[in-house]
C-alpha atoms as a PDB file:
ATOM      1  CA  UNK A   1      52.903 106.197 253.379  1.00  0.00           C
ATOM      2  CA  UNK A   2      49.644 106.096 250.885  1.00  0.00           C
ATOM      3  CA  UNK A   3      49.122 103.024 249.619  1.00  0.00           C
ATOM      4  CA  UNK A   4      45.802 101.903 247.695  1.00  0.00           C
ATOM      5  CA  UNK A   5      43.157 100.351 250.129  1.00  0.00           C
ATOM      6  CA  UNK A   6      41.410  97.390 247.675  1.00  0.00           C
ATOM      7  CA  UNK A   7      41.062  95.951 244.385  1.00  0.00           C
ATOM      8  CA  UNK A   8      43.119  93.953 242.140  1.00  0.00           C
ATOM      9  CA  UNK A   9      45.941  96.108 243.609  1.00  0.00           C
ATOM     10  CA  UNK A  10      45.547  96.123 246.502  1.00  0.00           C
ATOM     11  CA  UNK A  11      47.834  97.295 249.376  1.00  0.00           C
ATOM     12  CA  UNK A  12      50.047  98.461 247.031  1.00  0.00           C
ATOM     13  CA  UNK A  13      52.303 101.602 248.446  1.00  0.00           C
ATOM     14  CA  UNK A  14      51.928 104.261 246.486  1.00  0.00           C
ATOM     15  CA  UNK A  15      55.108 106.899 245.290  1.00  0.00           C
ATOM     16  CA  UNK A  16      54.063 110.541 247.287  1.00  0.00           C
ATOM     17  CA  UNK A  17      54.747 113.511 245.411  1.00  0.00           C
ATOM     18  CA  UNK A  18      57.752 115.373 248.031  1.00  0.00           C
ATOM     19  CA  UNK A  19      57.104 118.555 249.578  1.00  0.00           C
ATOM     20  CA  UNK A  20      54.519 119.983 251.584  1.00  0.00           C
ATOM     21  CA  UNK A  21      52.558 121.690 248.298  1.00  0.00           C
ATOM     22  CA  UNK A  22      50.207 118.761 248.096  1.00  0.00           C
ATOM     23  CA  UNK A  23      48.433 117.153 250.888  1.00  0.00           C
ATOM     24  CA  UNK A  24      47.094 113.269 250.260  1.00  0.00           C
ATOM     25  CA  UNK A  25      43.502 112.208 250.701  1.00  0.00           C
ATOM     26  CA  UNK A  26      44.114 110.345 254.174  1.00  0.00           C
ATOM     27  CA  UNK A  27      43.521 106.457 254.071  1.00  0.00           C
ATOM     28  CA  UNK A  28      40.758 106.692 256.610  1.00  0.00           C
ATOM     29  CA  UNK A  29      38.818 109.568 254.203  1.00  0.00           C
ATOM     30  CA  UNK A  30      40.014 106.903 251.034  1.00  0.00           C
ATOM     31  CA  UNK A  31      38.291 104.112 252.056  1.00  0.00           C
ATOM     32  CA  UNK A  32      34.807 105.959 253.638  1.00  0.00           C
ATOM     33  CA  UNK A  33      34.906 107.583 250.106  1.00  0.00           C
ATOM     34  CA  UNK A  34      34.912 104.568 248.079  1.00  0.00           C
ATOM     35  CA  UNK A  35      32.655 102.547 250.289  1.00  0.00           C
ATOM     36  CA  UNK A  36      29.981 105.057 249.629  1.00  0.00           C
ATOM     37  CA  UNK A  37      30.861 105.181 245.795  1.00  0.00           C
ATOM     38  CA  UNK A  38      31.361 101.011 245.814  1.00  0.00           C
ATOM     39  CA  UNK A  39      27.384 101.089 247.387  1.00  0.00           C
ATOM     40  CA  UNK A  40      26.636 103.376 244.288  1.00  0.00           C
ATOM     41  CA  UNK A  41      27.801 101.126 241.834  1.00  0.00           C
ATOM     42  CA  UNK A  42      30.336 104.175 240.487  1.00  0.00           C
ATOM     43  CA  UNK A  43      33.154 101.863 240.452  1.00  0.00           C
ATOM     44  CA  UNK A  44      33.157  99.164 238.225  1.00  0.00           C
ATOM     45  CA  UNK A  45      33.179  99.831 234.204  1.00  0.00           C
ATOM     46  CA  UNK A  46      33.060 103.719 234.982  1.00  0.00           C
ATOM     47  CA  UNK A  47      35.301 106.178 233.366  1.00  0.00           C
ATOM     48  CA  UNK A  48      37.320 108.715 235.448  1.00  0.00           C
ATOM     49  CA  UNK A  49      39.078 112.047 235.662  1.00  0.00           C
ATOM     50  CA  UNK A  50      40.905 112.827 238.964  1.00  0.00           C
ATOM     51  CA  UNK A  51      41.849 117.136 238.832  1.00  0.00           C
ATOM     52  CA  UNK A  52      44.499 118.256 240.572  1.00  0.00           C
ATOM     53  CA  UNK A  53      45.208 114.916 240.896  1.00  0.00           C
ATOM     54  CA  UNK A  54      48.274 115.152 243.443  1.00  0.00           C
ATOM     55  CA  UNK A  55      50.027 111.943 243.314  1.00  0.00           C
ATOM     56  CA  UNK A  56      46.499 110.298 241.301  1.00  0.00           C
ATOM     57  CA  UNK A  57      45.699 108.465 244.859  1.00  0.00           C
ATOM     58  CA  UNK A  58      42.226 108.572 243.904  1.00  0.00           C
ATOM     59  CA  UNK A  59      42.355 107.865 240.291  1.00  0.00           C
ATOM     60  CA  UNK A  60      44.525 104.870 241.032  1.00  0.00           C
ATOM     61  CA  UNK A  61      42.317 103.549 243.568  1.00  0.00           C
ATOM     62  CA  UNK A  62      39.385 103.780 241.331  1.00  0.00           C
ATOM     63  CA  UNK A  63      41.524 101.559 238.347  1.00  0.00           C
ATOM     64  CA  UNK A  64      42.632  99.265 241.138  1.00  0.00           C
ATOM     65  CA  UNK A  65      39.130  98.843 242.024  1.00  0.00           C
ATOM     66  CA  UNK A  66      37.946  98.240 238.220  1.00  0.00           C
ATOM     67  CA  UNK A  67      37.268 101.946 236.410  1.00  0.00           C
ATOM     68  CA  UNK A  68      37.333 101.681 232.854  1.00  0.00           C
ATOM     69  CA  UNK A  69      39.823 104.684 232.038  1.00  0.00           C
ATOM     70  CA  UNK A  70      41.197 106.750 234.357  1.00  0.00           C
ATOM     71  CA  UNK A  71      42.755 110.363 233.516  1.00  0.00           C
ATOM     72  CA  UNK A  72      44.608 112.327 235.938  1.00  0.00           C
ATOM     73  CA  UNK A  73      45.511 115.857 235.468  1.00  0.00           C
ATOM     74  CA  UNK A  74      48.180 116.967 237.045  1.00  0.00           C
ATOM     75  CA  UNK A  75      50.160 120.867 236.438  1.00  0.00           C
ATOM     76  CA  UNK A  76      52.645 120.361 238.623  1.00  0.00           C
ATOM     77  CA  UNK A  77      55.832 118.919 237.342  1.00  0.00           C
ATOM     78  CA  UNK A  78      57.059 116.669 240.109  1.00  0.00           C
ATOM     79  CA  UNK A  79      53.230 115.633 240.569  1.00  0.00           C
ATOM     80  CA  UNK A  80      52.806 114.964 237.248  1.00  0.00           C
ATOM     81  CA  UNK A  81      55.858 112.331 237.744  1.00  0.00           C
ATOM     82  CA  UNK A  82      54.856 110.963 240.845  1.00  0.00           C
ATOM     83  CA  UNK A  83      51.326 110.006 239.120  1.00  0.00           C
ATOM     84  CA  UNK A  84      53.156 108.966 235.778  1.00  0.00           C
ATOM     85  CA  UNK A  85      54.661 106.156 238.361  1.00  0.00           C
ATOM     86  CA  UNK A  86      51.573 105.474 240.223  1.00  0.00           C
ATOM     87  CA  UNK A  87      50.047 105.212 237.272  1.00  0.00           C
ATOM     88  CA  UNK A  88      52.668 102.186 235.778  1.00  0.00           C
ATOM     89  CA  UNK A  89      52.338 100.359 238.847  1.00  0.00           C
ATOM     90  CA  UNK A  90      48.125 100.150 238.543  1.00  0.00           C
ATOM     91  CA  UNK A  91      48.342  99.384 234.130  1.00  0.00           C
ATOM     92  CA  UNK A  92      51.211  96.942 235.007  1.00  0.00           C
ATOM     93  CA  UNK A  93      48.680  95.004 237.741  1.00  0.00           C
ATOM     94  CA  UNK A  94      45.424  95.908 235.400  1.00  0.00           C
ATOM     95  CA  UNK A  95      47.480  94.027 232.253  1.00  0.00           C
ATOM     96  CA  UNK A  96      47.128  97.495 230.314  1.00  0.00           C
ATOM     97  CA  UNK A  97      47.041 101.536 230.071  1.00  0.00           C
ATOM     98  CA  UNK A  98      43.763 102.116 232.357  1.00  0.00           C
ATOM     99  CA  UNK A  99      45.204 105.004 233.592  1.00  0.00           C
ATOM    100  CA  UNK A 100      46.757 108.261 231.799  1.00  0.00           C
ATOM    101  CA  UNK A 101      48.205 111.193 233.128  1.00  0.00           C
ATOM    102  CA  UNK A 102      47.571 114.516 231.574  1.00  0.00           C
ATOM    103  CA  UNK A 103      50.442 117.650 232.276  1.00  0.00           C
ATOM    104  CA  UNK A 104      48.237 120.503 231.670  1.00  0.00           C
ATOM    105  CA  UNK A 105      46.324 122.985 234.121  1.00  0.00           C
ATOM    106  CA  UNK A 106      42.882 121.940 234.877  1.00  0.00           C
ATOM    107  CA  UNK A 107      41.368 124.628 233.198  1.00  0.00           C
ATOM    108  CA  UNK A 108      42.885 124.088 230.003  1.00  0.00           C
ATOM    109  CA  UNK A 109      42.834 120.605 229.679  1.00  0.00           C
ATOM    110  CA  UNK A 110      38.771 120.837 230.260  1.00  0.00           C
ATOM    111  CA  UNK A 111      38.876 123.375 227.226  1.00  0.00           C
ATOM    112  CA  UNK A 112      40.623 121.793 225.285  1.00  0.00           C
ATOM    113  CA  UNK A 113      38.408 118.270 225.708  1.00  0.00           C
ATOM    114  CA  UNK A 114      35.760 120.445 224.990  1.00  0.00           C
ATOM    115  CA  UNK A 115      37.007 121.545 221.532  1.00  0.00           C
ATOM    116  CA  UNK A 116      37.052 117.859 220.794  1.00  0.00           C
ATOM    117  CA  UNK A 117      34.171 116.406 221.799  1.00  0.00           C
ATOM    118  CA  UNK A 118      35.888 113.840 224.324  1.00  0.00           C
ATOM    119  CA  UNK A 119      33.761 111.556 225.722  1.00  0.00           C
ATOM    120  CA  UNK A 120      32.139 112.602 229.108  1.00  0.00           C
ATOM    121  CA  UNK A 121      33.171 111.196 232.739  1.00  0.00           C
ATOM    122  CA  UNK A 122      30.963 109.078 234.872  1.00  0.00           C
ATOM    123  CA  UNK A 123      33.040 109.560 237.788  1.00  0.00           C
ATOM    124  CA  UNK A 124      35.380 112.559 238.765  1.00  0.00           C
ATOM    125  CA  UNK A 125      37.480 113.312 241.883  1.00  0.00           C
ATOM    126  CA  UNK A 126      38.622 116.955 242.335  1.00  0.00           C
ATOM    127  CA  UNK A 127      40.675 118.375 245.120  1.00  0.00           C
ATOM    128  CA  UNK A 128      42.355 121.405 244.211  1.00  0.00           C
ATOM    129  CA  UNK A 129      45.004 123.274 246.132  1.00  0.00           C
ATOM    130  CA  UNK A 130      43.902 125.437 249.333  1.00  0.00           C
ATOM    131  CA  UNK A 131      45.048 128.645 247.597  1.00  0.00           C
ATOM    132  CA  UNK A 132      42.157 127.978 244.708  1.00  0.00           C
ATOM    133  CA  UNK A 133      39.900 130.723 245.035  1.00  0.00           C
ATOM    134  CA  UNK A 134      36.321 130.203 244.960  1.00  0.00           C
ATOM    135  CA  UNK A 135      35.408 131.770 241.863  1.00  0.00           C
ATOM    136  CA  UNK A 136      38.216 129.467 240.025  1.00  0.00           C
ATOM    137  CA  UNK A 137      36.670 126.241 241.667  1.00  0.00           C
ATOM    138  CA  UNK A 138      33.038 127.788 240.300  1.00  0.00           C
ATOM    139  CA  UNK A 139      34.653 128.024 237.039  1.00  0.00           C
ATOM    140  CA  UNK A 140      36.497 124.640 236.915  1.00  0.00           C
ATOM    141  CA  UNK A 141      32.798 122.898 237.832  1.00  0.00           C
ATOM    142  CA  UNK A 142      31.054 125.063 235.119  1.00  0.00           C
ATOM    143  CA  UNK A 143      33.570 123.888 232.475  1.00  0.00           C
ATOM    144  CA  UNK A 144      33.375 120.326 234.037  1.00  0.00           C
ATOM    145  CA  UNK A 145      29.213 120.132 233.422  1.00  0.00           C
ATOM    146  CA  UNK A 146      28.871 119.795 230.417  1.00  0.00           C
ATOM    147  CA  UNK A 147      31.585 116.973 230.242  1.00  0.00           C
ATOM    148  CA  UNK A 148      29.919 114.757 232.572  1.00  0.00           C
ATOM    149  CA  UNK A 149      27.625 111.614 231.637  1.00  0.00           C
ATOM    150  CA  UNK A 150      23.960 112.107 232.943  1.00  0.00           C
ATOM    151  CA  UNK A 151      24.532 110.046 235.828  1.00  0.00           C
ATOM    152  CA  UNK A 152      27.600 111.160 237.028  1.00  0.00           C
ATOM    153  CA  UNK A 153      29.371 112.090 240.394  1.00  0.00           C
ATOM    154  CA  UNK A 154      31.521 114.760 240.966  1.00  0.00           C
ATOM    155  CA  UNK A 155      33.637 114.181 244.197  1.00  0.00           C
ATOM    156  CA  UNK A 156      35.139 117.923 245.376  1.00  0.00           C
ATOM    157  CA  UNK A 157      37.368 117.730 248.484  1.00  0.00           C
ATOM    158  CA  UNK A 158      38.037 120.342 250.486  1.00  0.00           C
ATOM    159  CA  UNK A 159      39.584 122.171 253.990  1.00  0.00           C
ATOM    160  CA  UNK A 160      36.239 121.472 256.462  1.00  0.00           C
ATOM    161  CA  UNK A 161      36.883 125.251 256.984  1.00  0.00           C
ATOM    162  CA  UNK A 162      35.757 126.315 253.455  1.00  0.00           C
ATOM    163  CA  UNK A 163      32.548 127.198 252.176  1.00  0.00           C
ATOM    164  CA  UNK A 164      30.422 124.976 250.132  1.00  0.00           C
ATOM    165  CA  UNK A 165      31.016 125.263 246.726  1.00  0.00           C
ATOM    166  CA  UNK A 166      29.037 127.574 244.111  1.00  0.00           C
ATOM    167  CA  UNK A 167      27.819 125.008 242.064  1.00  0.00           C
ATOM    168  CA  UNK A 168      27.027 125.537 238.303  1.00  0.00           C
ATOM    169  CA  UNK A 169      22.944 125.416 236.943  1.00  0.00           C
ATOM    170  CA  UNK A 170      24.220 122.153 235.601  1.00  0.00           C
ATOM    171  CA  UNK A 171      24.974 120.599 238.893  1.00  0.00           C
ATOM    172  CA  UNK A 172      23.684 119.661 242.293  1.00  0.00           C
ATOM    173  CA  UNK A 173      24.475 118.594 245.885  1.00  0.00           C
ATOM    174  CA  UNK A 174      23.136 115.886 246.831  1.00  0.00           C
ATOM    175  CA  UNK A 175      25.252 114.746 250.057  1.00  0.00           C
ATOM    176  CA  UNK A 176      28.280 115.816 251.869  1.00  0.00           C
ATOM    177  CA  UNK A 177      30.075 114.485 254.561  1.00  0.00           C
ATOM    178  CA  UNK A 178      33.025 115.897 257.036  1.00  0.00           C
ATOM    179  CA  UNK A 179      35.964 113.416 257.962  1.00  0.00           C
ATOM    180  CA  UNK A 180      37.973 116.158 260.992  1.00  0.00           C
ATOM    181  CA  UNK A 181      39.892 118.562 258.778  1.00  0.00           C
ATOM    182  CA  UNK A 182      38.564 117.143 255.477  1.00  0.00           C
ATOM    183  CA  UNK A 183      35.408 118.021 254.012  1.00  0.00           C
ATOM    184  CA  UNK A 184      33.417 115.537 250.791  1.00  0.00           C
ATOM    185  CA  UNK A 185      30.793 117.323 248.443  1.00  0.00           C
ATOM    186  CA  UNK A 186      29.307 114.932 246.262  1.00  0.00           C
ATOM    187  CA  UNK A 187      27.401 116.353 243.166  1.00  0.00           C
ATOM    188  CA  UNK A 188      25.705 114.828 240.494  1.00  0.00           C
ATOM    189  CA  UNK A 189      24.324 116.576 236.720  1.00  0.00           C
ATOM    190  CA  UNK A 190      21.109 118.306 237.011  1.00  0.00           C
ATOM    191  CA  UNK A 191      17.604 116.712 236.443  1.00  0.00           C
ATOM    192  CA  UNK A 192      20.048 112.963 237.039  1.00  0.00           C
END
């Protein structure tokens, strides 16, 4: 059972979306993850967007852990649910809505924040189903870009077995790190 590592939730179990069509960030890969991103200062007062968010493990670890806003995007109907609840239980510890859940397929919810100028991400988790292609993740990052504060990270996990990702002229690697069968790209804006 998931459950969220720290913060002011703490050991909370979390609800798992049923099925086999999503696999959750392990808790061994959650807490190396936000170690590093707690020794970057990207926790605290940051806002986030977790895509393909599964059952928003990551988003509601980062609200738990003090994010500003939170938005998890979700397609999936029964995921979408299963973060809707995650989501209550973090707002209901956090004393209000830090964390929203978005039905819509990533690509489409990043045009349509686009069209209306929503503010841009300091911190965002992505870990899109194995069947993505790699020209679909290329295109999800190069409508993410221009989205994205100036000193932002972008979080992309992965199967260790696939490639790096193409990133966009508006993005670069700057460290990644393999955890068995799970893989961690970490990218920040251009020029940051």
């Amino acid at each position: 059972m998931s459950r969220i590592v720290a913060g002011a939730a703490g050991g909370t179990p979390l609800v798992s979306v049923p099925g086999d069509g999503t696999r959750p960030t392990t808790d061994r890969v959650k807490e190396a993850l936000f170690s590093r991103l707690e020794s970057m200062n990207m926790l605290a007062d940051v806002r986030v967007l977790d895509l393909y968010a599964g059952s928003g493990s990551l988003g509601v670890e980062s609200a738990s852990r003090g994010a500003k806003s939170v938005e998890l995007v979700e397609f999936n109907e029964k995921a979408a649910g299963v973060c809707q609840r995650n989501a209550e239980l973090v707002n209901k510890v956090r004393g209000g809505k830090v964390v929203s859940v978005q039905r819509s397929r990533v690509e489409s919810f990043l045009a349509r924040v686009a069209d209306a100028g929503v503010d841009q991400w300091d911190l965002v988790f992505m870990d899109p189903p194995y069947p993505l292609t790699e020209p679909e993740l290329s295109q999800v990052l190069e409508l993410l870009g221009p989205r994205l504060s100036p000193y932002a990270v972008v979080v992309v996990e992965r199967s260790a077995r696939t490639p790096e990702p193409a990133w966009p002229a508006s993005l670069e690697l700057f460290a990644e790190k393999k955890y068995g069968e799970t893989r961690l790209w970490f990218a920040e804006p251009t020029g940051a």
